[in-house]
C-alpha atoms as a PDB file:
ATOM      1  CA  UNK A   1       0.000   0.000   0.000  1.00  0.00           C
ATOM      2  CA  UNK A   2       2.488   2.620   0.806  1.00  0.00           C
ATOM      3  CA  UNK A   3       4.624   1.796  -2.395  1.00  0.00           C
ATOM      4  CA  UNK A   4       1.526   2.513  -4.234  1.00  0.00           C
ATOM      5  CA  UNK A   5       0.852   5.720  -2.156  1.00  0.00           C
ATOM      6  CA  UNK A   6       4.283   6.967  -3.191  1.00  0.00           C
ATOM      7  CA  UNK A   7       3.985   5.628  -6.702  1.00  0.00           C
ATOM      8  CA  UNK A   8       1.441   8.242  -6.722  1.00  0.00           C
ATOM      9  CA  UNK A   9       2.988  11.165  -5.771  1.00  0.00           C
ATOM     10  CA  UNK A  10       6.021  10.787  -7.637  1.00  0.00           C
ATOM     11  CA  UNK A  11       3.611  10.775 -10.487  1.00  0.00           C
ATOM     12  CA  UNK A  12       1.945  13.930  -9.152  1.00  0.00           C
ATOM     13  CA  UNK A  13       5.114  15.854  -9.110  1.00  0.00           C
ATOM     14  CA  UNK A  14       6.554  14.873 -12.671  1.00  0.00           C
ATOM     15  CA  UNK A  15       3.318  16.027 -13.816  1.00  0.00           C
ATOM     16  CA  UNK A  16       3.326  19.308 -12.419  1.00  0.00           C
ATOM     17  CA  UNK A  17       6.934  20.172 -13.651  1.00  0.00           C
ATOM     18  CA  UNK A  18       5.454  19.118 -16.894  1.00  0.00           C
ATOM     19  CA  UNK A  19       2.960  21.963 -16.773  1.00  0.00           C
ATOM     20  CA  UNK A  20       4.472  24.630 -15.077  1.00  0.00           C
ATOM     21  CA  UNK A  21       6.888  27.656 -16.919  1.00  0.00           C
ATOM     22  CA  UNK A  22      10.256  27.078 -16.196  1.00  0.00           C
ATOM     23  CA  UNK A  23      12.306  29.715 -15.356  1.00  0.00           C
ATOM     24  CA  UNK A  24      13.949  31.867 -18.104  1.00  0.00           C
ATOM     25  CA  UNK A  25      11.718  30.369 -20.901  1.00  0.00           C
ATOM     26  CA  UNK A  26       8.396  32.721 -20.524  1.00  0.00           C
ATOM     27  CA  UNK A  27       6.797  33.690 -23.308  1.00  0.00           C
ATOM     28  CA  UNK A  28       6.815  37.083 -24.802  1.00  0.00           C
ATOM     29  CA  UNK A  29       4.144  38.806 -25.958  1.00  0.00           C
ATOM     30  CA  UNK A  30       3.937  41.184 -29.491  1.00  0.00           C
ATOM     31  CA  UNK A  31       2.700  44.360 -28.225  1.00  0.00           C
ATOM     32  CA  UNK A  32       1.504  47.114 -31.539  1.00  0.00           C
ATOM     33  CA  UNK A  33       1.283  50.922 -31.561  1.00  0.00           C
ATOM     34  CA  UNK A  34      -0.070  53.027 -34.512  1.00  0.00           C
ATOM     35  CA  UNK A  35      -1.790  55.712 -35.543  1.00  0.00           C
ATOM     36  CA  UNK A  36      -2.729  57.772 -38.616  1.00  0.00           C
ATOM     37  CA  UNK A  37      -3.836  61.364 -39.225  1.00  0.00           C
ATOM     38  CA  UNK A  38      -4.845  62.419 -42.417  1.00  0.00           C
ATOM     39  CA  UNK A  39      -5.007  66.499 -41.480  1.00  0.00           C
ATOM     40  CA  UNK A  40      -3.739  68.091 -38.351  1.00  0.00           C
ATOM     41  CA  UNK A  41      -3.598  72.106 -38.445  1.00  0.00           C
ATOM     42  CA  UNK A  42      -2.918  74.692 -35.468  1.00  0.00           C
ATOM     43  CA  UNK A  43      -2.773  78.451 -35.885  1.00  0.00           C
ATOM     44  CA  UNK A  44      -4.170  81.366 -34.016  1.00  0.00           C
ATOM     45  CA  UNK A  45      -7.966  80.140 -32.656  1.00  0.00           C
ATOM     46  CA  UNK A  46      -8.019  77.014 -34.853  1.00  0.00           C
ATOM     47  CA  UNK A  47      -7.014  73.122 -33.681  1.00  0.00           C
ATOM     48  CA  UNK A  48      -7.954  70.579 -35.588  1.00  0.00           C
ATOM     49  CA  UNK A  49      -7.327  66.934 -36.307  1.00  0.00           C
ATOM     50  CA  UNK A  50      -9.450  64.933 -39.476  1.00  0.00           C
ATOM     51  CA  UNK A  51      -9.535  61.574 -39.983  1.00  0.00           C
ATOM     52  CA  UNK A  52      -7.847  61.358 -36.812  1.00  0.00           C
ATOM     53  CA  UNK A  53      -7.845  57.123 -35.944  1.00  0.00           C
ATOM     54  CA  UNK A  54      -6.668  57.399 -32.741  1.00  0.00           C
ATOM     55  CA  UNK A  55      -4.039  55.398 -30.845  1.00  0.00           C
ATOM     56  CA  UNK A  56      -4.100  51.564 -31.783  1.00  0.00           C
ATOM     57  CA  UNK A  57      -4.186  49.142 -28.630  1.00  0.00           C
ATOM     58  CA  UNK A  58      -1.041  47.399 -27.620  1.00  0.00           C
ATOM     59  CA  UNK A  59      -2.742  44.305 -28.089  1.00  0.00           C
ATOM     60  CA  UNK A  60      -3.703  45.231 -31.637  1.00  0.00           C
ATOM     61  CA  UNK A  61      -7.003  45.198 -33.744  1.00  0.00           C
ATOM     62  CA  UNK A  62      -7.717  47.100 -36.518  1.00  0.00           C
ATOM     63  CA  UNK A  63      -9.030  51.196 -36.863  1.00  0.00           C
ATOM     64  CA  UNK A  64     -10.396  53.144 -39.843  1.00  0.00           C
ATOM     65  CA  UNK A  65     -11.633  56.668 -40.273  1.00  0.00           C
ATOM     66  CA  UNK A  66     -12.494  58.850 -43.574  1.00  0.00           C
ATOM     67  CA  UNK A  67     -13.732  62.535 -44.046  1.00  0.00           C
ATOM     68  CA  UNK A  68     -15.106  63.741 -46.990  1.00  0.00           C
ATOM     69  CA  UNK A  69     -13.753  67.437 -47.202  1.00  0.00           C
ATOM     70  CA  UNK A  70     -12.815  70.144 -44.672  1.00  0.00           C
ATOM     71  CA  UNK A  71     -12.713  73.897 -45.931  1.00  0.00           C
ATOM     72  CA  UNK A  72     -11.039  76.101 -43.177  1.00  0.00           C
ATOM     73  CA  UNK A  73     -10.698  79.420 -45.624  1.00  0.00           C
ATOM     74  CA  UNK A  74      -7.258  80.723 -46.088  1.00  0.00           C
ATOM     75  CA  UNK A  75      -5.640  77.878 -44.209  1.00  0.00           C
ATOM     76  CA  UNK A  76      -6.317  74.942 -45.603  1.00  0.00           C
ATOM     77  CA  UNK A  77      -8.809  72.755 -47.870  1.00  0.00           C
ATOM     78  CA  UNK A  78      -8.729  69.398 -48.439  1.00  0.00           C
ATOM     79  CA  UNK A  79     -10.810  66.314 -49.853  1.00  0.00           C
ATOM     80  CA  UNK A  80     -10.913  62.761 -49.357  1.00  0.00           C
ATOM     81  CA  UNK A  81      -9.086  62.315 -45.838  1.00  0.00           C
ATOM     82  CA  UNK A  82      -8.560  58.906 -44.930  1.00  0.00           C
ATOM     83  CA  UNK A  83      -7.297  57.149 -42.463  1.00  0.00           C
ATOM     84  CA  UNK A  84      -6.771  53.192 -41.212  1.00  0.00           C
ATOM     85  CA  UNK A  85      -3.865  51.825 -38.636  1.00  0.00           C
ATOM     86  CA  UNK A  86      -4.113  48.246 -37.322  1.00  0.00           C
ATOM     87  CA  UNK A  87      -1.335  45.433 -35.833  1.00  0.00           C
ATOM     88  CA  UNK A  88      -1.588  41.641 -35.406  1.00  0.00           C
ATOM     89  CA  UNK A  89       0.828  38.161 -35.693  1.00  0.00           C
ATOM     90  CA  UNK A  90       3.841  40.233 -36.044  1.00  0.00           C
ATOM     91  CA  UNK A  91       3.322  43.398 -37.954  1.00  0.00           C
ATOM     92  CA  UNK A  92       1.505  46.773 -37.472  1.00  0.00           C
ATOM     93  CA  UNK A  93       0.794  49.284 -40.283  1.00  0.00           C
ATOM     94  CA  UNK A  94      -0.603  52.509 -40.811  1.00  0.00           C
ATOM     95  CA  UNK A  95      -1.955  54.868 -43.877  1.00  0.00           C
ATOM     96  CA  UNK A  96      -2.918  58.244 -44.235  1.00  0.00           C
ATOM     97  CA  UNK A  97      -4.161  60.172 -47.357  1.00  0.00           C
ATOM     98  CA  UNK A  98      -5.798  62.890 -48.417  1.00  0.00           C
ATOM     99  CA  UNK A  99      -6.694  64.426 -51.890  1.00  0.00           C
ATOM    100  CA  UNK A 100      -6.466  67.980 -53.915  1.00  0.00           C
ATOM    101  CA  UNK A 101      -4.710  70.010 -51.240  1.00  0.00           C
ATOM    102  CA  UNK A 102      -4.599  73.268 -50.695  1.00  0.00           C
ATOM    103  CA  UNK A 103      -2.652  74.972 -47.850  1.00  0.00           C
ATOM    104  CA  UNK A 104      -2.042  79.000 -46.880  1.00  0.00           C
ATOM    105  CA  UNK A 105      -4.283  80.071 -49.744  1.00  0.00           C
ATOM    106  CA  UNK A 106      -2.366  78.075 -52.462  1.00  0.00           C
ATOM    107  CA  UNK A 107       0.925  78.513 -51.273  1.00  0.00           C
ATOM    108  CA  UNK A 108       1.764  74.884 -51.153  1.00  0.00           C
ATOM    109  CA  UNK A 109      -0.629  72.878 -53.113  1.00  0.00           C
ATOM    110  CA  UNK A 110      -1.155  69.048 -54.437  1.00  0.00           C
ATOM    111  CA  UNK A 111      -3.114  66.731 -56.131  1.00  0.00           C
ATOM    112  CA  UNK A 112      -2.346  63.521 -53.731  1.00  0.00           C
ATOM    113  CA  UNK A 113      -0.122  63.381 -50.312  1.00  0.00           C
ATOM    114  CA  UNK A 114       0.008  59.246 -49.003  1.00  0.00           C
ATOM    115  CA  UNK A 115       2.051  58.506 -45.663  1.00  0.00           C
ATOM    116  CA  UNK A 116       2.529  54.625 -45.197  1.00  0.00           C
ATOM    117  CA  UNK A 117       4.713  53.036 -42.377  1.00  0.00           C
ATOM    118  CA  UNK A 118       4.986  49.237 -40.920  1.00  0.00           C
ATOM    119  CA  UNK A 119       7.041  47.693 -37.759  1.00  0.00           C
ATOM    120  CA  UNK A 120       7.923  43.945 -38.299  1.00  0.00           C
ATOM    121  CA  UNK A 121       8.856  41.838 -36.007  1.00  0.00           C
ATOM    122  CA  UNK A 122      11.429  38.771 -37.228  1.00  0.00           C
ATOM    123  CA  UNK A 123      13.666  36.501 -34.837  1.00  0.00           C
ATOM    124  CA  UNK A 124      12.963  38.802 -31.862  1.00  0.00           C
ATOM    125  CA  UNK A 125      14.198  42.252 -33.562  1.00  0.00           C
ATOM    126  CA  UNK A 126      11.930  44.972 -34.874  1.00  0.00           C
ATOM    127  CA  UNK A 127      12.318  46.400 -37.938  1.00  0.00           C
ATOM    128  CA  UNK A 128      10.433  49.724 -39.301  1.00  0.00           C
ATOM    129  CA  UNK A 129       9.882  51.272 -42.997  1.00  0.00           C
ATOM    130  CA  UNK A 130       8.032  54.219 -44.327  1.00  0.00           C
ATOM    131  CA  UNK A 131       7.424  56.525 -47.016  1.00  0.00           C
ATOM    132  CA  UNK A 132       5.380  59.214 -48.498  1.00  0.00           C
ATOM    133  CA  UNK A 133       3.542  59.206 -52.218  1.00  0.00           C
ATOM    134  CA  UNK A 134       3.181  62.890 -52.901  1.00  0.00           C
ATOM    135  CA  UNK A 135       1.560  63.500 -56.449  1.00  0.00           C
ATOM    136  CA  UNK A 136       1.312  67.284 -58.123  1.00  0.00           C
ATOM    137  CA  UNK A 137       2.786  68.866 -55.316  1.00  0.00           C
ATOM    138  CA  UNK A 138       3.577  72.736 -56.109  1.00  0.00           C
ATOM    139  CA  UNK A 139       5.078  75.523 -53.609  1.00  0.00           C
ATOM    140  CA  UNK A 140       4.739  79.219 -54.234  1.00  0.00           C
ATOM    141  CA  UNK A 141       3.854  78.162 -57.814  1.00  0.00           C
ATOM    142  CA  UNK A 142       6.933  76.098 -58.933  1.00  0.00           C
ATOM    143  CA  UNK A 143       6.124  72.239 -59.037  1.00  0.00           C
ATOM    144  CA  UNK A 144       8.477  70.442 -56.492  1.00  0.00           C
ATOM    145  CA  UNK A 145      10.281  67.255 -58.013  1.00  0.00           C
ATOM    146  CA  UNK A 146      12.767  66.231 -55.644  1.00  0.00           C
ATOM    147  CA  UNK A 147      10.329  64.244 -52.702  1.00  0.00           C
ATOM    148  CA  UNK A 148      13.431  62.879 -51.548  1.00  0.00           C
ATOM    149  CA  UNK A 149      13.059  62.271 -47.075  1.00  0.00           C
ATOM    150  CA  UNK A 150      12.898  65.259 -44.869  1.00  0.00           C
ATOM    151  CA  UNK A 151      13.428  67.929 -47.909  1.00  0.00           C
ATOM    152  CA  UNK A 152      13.267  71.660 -46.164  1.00  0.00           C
ATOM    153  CA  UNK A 153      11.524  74.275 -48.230  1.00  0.00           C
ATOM    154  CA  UNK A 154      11.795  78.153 -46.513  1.00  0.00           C
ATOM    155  CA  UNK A 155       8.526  79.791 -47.257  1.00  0.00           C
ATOM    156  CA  UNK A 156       7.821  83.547 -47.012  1.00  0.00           C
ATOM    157  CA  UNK A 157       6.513  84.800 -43.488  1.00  0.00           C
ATOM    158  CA  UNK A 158       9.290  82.718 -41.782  1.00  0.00           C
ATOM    159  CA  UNK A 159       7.202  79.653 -42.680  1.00  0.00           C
ATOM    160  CA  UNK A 160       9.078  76.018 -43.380  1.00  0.00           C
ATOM    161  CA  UNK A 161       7.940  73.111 -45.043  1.00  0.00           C
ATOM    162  CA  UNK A 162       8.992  69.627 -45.233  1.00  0.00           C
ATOM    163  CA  UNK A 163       8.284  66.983 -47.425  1.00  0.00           C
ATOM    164  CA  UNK A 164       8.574  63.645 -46.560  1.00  0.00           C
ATOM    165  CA  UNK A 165       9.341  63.912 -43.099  1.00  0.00           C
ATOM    166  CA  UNK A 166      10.840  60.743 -41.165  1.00  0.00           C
ATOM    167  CA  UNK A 167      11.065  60.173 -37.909  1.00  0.00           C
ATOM    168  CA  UNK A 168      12.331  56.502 -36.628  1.00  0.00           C
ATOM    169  CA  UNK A 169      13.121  55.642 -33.070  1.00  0.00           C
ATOM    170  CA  UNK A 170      13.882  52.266 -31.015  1.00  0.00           C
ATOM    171  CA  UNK A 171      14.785  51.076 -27.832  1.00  0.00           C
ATOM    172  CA  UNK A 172      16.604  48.128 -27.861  1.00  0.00           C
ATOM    173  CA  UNK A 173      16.673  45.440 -30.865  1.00  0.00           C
ATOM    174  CA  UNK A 174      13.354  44.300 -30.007  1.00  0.00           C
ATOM    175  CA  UNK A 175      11.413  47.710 -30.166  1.00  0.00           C
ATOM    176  CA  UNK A 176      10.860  50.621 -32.996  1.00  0.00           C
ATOM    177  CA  UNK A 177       8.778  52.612 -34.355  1.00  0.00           C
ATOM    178  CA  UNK A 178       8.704  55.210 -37.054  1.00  0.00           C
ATOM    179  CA  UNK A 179       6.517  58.357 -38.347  1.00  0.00           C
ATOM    180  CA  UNK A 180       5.760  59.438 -41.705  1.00  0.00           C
ATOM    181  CA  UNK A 181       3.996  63.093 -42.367  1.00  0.00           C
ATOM    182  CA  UNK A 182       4.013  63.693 -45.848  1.00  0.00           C
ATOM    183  CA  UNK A 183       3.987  67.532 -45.825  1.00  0.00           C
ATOM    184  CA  UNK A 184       4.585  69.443 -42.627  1.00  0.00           C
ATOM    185  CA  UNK A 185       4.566  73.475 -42.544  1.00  0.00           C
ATOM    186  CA  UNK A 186       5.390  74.870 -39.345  1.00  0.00           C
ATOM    187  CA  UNK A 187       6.362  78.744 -38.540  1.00  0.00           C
ATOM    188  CA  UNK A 188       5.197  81.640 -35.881  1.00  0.00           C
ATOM    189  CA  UNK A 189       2.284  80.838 -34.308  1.00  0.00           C
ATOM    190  CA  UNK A 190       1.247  77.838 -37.203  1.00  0.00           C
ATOM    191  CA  UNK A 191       1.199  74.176 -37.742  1.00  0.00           C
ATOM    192  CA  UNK A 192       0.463  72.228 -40.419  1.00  0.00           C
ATOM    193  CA  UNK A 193       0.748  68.044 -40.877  1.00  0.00           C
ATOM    194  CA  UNK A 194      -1.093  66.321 -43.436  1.00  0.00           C
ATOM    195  CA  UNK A 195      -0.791  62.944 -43.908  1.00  0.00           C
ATOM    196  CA  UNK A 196       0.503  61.469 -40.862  1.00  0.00           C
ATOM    197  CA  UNK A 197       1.455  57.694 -40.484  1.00  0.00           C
ATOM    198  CA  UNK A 198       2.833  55.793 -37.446  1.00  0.00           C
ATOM    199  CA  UNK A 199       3.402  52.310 -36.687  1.00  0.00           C
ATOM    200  CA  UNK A 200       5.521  50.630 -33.955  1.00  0.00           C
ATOM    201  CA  UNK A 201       5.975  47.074 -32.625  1.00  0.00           C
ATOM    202  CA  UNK A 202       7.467  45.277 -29.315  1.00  0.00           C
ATOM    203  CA  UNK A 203       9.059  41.302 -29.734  1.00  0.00           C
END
């Protein structure tokens, strides 16, 4: 009887290493961030954000938003804002675009501004890409050709403009994320983003 008792127990116990975490071997978990703006503008009594998704959960999912025009007169109009950002497995992505844009009363002007960025996860390091699709786009009247990353146009009224704007950050191998605005116009007292793309990840 008590060889069977303790035929028992020793049982019990391999069986609960079996299904317990061991030490050092826990599981980690993808966490996602993202978010996409298709118009943000600040100046004197105006703040706005359009087809604004939001911040995507850490545990990802999926967000969309669209706007059909805005007209704020002598600052900005703009059609077709969209928006979408979402994460899962081991990617997140976002996209922001608007159509025929005009900013300052024509000063900068163009037919289509597109933001895109992803994070990736692979073997435990993030990775991050991004880039802007910027169609038509004309400043002060002269058509702009070179969309090259983070281009910096002065404007008059000690206004600046860049197209293509980057932004990429980590911490650590297993962590990044990166921002895309396609046009950005900042100067006294005014700012200006449109098309505004973010995605990050966490291994």
């Amino acid at each position: 009887m008590n060889r069977q008792v303790r035929s028992r127990i020793a049982i019990g116990v391999v069986a609960a290493l079996a299904f317990s975490p061991l030490p050092g071997f826990a599981q980690t978990t993808t966490t996602f961030s993202g978010r996409a703006v298709a118009l943000r503008a600040s100046a004197v009594g105006i703040s706005l954000a359009l087809s604004d998704t939001g911040p995507l959960p850490s545990a990802g999912g999926s967000l969309k938003t669209s706007v059909a025009s805005v007209d704020v007169a002598g600052l900005v109009t703009v059609d077709v804002l969209s928006g979408a950002t979402s994460g899962s497995g081991s990617s997140s992505q976002s996209q922001a675009s608007v159509a025929n844009v005009n900013l300052l009363g024509g000063l900068v002007a163009a037919d289509v501004v597109k933001s895109n960025t992803s994070a990736t996860c692979s073997g435990g390091s993030a990775s991050t890409s991004g880039s802007s699709d910027i169609v038509g786009l004309v400043v002060a009247g002269l058509p702009v050709l070179n969309l090259n990353p983070n281009v910096a146009i002065s404007l008059p009224g000690g206004l600046s403009l860049i197209i293509n704007e980057q932004t990429s950050s980590s911490s650590g191998a297993n962590s990044g994320s990166m921002i895309v605005n396609g046009l950005h116009i900042t100067g006294p007292s005014i700012d200006i983003v449109v098309s505004s793309a973010q995605s990050g990840i966490t291994c």
